[in-house]
PDB file of N, CA and C in Angstrom:
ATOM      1  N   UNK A   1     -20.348   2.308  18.400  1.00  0.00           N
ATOM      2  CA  UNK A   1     -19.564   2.217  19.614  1.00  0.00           C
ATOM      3  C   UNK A   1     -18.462   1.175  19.461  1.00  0.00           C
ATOM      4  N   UNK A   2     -18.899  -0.065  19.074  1.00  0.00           N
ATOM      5  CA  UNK A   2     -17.419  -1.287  18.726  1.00  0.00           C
ATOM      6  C   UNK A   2     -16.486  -0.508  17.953  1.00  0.00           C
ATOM      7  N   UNK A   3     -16.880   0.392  16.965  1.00  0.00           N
ATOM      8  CA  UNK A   3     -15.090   1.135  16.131  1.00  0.00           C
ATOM      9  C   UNK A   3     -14.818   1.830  17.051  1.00  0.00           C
ATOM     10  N   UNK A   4     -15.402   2.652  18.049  1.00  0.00           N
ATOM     11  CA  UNK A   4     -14.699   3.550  18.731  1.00  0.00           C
ATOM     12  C   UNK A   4     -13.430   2.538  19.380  1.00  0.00           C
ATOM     13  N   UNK A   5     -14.117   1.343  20.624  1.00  0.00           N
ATOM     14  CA  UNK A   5     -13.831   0.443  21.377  1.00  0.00           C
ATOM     15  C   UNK A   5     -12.304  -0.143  20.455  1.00  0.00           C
ATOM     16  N   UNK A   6     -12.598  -0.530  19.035  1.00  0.00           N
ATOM     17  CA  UNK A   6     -11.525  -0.855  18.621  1.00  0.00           C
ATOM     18  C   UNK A   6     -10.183   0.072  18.156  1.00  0.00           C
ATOM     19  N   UNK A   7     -10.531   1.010  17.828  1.00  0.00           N
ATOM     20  CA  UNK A   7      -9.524   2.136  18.033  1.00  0.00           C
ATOM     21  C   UNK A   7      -9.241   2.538  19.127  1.00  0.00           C
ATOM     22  N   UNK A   8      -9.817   3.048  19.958  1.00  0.00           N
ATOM     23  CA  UNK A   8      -9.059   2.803  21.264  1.00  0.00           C
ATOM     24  C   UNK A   8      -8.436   1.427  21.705  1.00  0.00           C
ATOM     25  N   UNK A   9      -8.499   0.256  21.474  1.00  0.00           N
ATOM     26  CA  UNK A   9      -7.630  -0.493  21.645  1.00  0.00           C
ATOM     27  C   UNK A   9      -6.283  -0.290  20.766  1.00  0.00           C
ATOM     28  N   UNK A  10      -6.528  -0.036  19.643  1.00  0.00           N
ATOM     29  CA  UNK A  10      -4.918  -0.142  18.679  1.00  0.00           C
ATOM     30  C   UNK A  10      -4.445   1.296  19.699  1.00  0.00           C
ATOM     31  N   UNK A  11      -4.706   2.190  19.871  1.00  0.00           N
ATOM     32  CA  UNK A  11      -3.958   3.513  20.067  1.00  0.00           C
ATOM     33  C   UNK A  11      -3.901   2.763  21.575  1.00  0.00           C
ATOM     34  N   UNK A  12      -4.429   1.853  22.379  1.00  0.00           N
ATOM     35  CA  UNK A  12      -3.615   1.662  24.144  1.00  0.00           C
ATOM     36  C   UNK A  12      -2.260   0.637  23.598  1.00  0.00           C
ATOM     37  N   UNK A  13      -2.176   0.087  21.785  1.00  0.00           N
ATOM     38  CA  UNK A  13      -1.780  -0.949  22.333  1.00  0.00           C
ATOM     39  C   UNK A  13      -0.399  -0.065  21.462  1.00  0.00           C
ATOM     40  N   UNK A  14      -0.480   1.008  20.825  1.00  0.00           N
ATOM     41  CA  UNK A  14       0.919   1.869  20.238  1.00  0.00           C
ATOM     42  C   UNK A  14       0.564   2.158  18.842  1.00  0.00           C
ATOM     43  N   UNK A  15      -0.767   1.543  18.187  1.00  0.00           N
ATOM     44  CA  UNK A  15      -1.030   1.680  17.044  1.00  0.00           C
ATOM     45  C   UNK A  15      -1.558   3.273  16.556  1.00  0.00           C
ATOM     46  N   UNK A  16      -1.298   3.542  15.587  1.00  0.00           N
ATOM     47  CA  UNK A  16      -1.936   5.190  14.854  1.00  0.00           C
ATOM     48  C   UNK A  16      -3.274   4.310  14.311  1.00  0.00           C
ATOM     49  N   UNK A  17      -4.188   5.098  14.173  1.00  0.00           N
ATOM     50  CA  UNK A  17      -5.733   5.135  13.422  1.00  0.00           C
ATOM     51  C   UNK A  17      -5.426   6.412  12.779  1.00  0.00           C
ATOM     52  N   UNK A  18      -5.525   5.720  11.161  1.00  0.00           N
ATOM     53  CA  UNK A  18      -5.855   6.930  10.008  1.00  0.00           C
ATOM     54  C   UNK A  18      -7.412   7.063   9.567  1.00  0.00           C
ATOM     55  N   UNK A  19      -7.633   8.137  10.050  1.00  0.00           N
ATOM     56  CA  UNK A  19      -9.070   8.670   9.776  1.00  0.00           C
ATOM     57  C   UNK A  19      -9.148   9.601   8.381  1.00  0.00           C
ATOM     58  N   UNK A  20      -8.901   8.797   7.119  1.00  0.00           N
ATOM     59  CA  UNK A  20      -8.513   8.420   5.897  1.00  0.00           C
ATOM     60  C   UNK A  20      -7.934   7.706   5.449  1.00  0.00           C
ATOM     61  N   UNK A  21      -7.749   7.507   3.968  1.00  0.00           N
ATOM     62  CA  UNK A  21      -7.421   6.563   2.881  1.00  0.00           C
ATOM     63  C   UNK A  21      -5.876   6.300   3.202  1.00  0.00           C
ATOM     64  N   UNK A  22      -5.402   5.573   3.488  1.00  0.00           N
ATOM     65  CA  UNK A  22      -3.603   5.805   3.622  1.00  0.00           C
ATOM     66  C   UNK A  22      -3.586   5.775   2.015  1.00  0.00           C
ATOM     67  N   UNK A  23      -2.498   6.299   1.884  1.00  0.00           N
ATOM     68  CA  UNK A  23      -1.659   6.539   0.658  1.00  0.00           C
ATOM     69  C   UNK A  23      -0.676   5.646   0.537  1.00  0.00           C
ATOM     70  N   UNK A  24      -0.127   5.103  -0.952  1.00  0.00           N
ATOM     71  CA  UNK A  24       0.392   4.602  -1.362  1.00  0.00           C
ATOM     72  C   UNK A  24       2.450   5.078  -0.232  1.00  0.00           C
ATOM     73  N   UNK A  25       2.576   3.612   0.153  1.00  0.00           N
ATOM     74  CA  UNK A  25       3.552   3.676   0.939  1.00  0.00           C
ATOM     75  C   UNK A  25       4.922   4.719   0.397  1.00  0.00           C
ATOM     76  N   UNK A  26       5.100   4.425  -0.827  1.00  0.00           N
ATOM     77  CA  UNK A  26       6.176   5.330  -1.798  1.00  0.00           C
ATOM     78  C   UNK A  26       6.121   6.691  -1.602  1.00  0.00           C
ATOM     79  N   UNK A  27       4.369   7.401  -1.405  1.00  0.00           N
ATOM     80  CA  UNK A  27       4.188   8.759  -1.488  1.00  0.00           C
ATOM     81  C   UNK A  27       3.909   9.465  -0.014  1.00  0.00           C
ATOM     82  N   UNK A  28       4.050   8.202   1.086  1.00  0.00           N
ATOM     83  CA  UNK A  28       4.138   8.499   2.515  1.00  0.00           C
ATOM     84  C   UNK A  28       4.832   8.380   3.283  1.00  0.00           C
ATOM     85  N   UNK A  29       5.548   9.568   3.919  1.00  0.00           N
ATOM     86  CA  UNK A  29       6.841   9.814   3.963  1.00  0.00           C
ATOM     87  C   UNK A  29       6.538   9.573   5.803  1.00  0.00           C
ATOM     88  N   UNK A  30       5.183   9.722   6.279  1.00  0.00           N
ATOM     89  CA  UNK A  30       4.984   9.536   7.762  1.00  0.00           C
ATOM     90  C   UNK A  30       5.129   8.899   8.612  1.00  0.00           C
ATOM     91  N   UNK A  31       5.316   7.381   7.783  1.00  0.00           N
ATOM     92  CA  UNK A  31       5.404   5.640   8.054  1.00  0.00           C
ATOM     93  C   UNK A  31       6.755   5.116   7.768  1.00  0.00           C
ATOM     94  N   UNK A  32       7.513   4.762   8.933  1.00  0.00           N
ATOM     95  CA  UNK A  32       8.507   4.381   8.512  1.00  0.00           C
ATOM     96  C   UNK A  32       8.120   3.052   8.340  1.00  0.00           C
ATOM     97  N   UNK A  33       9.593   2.169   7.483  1.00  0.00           N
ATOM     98  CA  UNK A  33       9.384   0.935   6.719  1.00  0.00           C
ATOM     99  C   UNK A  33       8.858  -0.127   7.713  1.00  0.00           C
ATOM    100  N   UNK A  34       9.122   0.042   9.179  1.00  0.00           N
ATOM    101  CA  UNK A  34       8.889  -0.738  10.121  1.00  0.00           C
ATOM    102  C   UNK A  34       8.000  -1.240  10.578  1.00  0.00           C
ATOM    103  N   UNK A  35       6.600  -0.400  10.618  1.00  0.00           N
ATOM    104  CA  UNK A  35       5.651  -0.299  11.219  1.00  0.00           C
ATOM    105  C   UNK A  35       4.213  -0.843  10.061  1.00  0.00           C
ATOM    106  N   UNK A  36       3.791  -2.067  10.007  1.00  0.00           N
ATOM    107  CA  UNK A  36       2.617  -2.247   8.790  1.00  0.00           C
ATOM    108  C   UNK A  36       1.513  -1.592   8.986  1.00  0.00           C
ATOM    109  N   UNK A  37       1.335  -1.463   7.846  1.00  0.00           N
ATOM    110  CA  UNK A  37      -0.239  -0.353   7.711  1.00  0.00           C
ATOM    111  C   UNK A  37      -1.350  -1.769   7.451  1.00  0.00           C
ATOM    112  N   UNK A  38      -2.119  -1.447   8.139  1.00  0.00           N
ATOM    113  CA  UNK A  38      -3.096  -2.897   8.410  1.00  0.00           C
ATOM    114  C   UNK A  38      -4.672  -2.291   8.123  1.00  0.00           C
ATOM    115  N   UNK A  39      -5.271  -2.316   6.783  1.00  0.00           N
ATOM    116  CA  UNK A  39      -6.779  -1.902   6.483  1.00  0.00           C
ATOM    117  C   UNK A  39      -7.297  -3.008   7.489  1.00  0.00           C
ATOM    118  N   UNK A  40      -8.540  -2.501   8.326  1.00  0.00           N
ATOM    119  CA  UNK A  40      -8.974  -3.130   9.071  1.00  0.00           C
ATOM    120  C   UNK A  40     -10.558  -3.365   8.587  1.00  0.00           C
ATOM    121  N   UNK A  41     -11.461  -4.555   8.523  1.00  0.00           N
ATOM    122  CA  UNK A  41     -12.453  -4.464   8.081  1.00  0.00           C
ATOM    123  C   UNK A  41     -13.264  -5.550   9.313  1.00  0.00           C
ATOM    124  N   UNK A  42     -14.988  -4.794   9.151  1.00  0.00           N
ATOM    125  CA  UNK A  42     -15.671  -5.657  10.061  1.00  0.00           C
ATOM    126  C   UNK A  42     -15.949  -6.958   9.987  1.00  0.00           C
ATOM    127  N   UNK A  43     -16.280  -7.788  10.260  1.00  0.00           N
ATOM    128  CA  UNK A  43     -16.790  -9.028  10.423  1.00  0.00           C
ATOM    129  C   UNK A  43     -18.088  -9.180  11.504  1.00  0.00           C
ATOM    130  N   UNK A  44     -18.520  -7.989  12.103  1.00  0.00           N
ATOM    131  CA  UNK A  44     -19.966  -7.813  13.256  1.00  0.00           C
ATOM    132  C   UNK A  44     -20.608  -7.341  11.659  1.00  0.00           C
ATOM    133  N   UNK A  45     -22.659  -7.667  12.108  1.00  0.00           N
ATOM    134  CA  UNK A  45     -23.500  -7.149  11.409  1.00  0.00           C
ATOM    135  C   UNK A  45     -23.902  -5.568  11.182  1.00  0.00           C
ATOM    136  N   UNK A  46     -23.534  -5.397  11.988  1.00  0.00           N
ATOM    137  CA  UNK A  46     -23.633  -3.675  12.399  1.00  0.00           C
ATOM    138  C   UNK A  46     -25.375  -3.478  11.747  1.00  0.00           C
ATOM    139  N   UNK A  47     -26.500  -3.877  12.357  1.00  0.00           N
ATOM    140  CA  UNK A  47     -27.318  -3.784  11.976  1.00  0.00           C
ATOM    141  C   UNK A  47     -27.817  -4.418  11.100  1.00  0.00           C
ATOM    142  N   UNK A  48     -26.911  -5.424  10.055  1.00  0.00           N
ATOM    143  CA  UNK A  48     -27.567  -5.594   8.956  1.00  0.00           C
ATOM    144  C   UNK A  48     -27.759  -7.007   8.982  1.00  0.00           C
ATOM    145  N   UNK A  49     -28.248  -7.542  10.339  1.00  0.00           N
ATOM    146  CA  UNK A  49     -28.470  -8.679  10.547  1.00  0.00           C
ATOM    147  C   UNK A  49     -29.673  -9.331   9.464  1.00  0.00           C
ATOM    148  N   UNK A  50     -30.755  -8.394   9.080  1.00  0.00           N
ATOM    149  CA  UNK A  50     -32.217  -9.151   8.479  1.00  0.00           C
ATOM    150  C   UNK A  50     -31.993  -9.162   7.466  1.00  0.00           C
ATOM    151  N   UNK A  51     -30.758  -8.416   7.000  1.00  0.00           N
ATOM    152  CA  UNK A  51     -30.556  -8.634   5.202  1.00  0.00           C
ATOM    153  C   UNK A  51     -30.451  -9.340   4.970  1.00  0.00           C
ATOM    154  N   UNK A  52     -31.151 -10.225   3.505  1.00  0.00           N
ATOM    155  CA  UNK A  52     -31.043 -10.968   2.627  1.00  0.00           C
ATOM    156  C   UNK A  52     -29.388 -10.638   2.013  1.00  0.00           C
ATOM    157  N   UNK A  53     -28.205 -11.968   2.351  1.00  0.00           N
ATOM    158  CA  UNK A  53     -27.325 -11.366   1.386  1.00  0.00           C
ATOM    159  C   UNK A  53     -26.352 -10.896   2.170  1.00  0.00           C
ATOM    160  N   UNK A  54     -26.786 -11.833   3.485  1.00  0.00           N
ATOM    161  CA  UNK A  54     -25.258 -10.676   4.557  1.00  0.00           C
ATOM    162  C   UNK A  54     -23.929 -11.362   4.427  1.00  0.00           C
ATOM    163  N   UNK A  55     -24.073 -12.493   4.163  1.00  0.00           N
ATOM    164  CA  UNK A  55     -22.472 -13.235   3.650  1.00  0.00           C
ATOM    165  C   UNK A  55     -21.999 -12.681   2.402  1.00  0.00           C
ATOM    166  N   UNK A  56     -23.027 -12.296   1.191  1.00  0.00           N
ATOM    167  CA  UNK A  56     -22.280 -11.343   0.473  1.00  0.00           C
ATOM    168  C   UNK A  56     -21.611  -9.553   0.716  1.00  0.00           C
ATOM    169  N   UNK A  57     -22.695  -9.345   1.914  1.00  0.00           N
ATOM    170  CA  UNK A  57     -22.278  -7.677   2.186  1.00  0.00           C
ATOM    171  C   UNK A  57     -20.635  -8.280   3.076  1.00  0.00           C
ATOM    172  N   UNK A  58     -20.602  -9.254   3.524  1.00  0.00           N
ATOM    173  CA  UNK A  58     -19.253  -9.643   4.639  1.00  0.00           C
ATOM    174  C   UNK A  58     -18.409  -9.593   3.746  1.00  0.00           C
ATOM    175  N   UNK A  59     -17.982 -10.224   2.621  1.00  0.00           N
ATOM    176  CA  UNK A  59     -17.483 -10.640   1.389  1.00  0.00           C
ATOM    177  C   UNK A  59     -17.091  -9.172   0.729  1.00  0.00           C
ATOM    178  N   UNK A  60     -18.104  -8.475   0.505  1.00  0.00           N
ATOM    179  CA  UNK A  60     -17.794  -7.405  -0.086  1.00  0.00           C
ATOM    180  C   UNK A  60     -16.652  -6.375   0.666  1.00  0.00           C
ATOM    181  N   UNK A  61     -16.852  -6.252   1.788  1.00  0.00           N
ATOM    182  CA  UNK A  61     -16.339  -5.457   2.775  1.00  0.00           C
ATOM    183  C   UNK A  61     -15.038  -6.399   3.274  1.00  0.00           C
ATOM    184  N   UNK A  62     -14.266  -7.389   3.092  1.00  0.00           N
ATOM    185  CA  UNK A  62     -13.536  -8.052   3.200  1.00  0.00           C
ATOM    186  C   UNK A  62     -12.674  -7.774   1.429  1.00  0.00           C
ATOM    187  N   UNK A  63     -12.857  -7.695   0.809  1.00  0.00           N
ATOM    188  CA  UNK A  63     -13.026  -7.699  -0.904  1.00  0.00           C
ATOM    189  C   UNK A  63     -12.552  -6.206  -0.999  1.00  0.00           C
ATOM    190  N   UNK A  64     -13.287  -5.280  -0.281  1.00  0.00           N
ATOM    191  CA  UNK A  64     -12.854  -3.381  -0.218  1.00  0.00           C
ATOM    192  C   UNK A  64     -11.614  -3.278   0.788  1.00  0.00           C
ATOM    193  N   UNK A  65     -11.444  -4.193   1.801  1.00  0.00           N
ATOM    194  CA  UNK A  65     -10.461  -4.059   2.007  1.00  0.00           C
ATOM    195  C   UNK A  65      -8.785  -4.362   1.507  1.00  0.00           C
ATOM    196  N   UNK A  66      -9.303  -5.582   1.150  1.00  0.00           N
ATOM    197  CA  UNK A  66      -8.319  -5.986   0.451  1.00  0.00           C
ATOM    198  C   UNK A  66      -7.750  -5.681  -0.715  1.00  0.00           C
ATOM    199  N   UNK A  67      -8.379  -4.586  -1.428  1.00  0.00           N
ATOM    200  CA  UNK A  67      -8.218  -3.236  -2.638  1.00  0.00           C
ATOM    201  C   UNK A  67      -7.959  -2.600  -2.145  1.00  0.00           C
ATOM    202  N   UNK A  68      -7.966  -1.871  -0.709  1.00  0.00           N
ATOM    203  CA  UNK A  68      -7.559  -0.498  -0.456  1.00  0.00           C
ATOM    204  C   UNK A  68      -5.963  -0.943   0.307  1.00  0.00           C
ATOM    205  N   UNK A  69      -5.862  -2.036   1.049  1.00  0.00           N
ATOM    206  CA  UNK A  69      -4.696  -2.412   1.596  1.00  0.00           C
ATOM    207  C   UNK A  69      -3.496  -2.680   0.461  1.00  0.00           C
ATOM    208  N   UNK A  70      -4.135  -3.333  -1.222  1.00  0.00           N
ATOM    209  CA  UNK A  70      -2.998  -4.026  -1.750  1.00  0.00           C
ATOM    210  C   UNK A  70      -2.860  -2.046  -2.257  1.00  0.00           C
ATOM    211  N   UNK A  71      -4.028  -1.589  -2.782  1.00  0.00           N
ATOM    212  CA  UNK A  71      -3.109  -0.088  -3.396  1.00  0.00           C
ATOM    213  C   UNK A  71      -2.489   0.561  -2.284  1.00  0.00           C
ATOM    214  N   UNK A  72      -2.486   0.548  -0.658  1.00  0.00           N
ATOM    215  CA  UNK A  72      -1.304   1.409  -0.015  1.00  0.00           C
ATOM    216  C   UNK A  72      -0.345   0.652   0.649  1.00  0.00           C
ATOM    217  N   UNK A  73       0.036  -0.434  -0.018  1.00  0.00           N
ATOM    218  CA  UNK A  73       0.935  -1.441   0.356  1.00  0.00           C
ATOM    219  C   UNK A  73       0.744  -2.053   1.862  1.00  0.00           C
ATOM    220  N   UNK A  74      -0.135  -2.239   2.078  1.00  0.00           N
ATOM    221  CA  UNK A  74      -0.709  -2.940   3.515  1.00  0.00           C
ATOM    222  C   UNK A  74      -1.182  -4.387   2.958  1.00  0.00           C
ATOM    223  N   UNK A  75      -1.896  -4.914   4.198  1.00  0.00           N
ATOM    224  CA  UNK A  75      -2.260  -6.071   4.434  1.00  0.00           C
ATOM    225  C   UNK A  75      -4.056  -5.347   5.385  1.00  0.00           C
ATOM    226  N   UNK A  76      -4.592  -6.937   4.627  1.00  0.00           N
ATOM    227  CA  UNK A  76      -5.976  -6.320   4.811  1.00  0.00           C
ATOM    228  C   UNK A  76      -6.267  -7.361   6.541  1.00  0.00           C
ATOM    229  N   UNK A  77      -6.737  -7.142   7.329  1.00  0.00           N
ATOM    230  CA  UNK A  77      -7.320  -7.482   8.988  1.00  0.00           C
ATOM    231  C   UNK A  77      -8.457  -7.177   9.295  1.00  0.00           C
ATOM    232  N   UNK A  78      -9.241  -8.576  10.000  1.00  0.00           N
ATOM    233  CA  UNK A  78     -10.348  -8.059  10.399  1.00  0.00           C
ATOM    234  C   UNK A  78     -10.565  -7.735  11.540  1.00  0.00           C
ATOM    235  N   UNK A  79     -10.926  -7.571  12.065  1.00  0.00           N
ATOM    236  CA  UNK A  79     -11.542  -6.901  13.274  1.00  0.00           C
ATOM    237  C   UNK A  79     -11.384  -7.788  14.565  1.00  0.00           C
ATOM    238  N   UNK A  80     -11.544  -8.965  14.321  1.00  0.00           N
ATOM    239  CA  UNK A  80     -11.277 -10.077  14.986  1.00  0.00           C
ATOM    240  C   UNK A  80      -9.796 -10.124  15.637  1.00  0.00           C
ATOM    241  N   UNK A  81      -8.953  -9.704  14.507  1.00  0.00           N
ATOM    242  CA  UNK A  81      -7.776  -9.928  14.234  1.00  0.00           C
ATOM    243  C   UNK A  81      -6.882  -9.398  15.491  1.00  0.00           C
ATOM    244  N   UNK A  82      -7.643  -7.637  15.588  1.00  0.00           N
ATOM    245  CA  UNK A  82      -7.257  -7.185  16.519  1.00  0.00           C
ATOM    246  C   UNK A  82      -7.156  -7.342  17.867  1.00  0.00           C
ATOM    247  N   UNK A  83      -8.757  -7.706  18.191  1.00  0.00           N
ATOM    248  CA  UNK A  83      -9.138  -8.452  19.679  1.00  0.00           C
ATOM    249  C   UNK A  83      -7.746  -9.378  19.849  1.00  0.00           C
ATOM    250  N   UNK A  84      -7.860 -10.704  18.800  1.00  0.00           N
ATOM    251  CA  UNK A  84      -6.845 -11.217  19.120  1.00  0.00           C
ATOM    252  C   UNK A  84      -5.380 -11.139  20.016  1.00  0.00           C
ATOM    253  N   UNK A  85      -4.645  -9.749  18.598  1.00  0.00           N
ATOM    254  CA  UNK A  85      -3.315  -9.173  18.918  1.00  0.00           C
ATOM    255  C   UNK A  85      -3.665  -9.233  20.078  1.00  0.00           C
ATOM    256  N   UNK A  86      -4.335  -8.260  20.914  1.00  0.00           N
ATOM    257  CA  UNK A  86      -4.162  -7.085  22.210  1.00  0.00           C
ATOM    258  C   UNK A  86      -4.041  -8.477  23.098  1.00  0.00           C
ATOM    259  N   UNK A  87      -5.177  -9.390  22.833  1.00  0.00           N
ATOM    260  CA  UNK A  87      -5.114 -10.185  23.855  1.00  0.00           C
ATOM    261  C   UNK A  87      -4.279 -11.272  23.986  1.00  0.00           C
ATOM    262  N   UNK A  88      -3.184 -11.335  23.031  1.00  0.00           N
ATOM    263  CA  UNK A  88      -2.125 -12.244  23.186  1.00  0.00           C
ATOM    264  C   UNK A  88      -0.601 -11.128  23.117  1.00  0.00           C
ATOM    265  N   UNK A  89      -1.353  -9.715  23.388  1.00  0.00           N
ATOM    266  CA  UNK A  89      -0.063  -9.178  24.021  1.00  0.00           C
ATOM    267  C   UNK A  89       1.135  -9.099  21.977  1.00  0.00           C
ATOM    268  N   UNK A  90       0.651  -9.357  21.045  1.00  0.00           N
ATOM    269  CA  UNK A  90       1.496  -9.637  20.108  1.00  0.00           C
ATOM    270  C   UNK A  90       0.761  -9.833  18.851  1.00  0.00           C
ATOM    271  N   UNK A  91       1.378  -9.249  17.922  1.00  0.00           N
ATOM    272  CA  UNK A  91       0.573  -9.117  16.463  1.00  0.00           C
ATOM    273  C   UNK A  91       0.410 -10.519  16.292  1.00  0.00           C
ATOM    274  N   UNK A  92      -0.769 -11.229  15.554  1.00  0.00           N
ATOM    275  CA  UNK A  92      -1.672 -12.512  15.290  1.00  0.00           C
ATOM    276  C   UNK A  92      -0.749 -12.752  13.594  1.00  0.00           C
ATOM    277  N   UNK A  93      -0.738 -13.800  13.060  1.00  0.00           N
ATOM    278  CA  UNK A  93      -0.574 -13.959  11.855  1.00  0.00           C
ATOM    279  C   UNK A  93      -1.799 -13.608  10.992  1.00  0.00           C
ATOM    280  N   UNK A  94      -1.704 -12.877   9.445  1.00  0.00           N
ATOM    281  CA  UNK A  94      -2.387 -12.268   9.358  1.00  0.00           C
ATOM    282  C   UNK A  94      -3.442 -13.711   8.018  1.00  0.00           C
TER     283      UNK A  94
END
């Protein structure tokens, strides 16, 4: 339910949600130069509170983002990041 909650916030606040991999900015002709493509990653447990190892699963998933953002020329954001924006009305430094 929180990803739904957070996608519906980017799409009230003008943002697109790609429900896939964005592609390398060069080979995506959909995005103009204006608009940053922002991999978004969690920072909640989503269940995996009792794991042994959850600062490394955070790490990891902070780590996948930041590989999938540098190959489609984005910038990697967490989740946090967003709450932020909406609630100061204005993109957060990233």
């Amino acid at each position: 339910a929180y990803r739904g909650f957070l996608q519906d916030l980017v799409v009230a606040a003008g943002g697109t949600v790609l429900h896939r991999k964005p592609v390398s900015r060069d080979h995506q002709k959909l995005l103009d130069d204006s608009s940053p493509l922002i991999v978004v990653y969690s920072l909640e447990n989503q269940g995996k509170a009792n794991l042994d190892g959850n600062d490394d699963y955070r790490r990891r998933q902070a780590d996948d983002a930041q590989a999938l953002a540098f190959a489609s020329g984005g910038e990697a954001a967490s989740s946090a990041w967003i709450i932020d924006s909406v609630a100061a009305c204005k993109l957060q430094p990233l």
